[in-house]
C-alpha atoms as a PDB file:
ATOM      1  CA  UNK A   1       0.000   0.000   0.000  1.00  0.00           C
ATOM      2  CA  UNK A   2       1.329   3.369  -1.045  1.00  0.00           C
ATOM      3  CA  UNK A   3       1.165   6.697   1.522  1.00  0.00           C
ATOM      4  CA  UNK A   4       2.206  10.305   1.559  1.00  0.00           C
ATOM      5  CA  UNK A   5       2.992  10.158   5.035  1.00  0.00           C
ATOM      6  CA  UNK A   6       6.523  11.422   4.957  1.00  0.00           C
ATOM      7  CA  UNK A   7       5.184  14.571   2.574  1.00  0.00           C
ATOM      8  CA  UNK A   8       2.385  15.272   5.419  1.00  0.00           C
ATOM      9  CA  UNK A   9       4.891  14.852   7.855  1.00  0.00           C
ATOM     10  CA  UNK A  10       7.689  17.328   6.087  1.00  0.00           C
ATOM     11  CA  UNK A  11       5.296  19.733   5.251  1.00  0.00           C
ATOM     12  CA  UNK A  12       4.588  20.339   8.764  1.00  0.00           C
ATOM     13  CA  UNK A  13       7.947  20.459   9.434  1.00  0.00           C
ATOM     14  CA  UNK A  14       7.374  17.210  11.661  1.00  0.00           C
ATOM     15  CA  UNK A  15      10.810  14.685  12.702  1.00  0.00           C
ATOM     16  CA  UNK A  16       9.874  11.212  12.148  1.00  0.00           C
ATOM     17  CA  UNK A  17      10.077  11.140  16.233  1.00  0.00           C
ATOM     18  CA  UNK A  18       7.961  13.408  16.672  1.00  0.00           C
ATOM     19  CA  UNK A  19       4.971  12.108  14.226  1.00  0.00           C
ATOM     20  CA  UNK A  20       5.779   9.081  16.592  1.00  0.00           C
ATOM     21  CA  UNK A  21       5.312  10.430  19.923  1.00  0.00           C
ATOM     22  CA  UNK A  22       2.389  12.261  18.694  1.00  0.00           C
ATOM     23  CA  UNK A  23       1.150   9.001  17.869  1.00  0.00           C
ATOM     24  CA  UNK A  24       2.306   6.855  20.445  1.00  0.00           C
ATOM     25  CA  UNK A  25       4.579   4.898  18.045  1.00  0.00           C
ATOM     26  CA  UNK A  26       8.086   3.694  17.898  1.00  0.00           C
ATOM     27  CA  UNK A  27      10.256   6.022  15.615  1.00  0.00           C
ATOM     28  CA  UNK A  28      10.752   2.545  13.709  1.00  0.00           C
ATOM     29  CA  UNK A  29       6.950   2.233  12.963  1.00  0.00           C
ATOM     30  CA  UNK A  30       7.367   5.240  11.745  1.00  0.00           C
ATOM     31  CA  UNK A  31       9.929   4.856   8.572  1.00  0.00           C
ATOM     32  CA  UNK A  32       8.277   1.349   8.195  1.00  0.00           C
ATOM     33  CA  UNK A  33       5.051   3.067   7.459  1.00  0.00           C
ATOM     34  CA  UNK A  34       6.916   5.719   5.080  1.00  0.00           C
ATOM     35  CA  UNK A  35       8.535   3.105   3.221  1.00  0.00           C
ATOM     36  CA  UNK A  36       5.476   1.297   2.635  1.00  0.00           C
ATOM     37  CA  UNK A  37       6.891  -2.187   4.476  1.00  0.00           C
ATOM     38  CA  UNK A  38       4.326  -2.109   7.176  1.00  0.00           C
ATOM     39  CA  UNK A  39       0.625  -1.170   6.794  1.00  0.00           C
ATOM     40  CA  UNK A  40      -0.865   0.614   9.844  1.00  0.00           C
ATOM     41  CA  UNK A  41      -3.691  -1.169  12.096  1.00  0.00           C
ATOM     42  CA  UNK A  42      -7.083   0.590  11.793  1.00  0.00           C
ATOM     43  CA  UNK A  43      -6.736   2.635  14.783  1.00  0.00           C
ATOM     44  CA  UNK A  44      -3.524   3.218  13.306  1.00  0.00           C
ATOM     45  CA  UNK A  45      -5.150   4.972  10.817  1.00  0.00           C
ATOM     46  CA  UNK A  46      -7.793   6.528  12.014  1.00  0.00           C
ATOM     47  CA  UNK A  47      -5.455   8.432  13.938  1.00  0.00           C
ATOM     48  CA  UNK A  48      -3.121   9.333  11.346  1.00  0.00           C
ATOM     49  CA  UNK A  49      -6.091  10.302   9.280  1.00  0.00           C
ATOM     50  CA  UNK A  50      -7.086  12.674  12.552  1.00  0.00           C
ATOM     51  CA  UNK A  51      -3.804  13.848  13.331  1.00  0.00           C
ATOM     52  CA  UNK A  52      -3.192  15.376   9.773  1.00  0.00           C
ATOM     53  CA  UNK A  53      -6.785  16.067   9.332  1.00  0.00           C
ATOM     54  CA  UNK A  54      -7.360  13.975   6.222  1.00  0.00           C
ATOM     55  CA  UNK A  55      -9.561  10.936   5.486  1.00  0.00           C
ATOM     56  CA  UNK A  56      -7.603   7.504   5.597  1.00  0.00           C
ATOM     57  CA  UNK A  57      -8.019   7.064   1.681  1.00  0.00           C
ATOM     58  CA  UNK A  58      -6.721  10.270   0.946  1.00  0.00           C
ATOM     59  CA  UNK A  59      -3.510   9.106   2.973  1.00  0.00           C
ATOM     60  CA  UNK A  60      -3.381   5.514   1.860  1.00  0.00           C
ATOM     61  CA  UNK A  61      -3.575   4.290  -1.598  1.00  0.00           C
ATOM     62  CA  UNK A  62      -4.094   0.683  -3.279  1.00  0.00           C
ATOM     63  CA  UNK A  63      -0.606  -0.516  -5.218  1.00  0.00           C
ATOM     64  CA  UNK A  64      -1.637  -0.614  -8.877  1.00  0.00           C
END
């Protein structure tokens, strides 16, 4: 599954550690998720989604 997590995170100016304290994540989780080698739990999600105030799709996109 493809993201844009890194972009959202940059753009705010966010280190990876801190989009993982805000999230209660390991710093690891964090370039997992970026690199697309781990997909995120639904809760996961949902509060990525919150935290940068988008819907999950718009974050998270099928491989083609």
């Amino acid at each position: 599954m493809k993201n844009d997590i890194a972009k959202r995170r940059t753009d705010r100016g966010w280190s990876q550690a801190h989009l993982a304290e805000e999230l209660g994540v390991s710093r690891q989780t964090i370039i997992s998720l970026e690199k697309g080698r781990f997909d995120p739990s639904l809760p996961l999600a949902f509060r990525l989604a919150g935290l940068f105030g988008a819907r999950i799709e718009e974050i998270f996109q099928p491989e083609d």
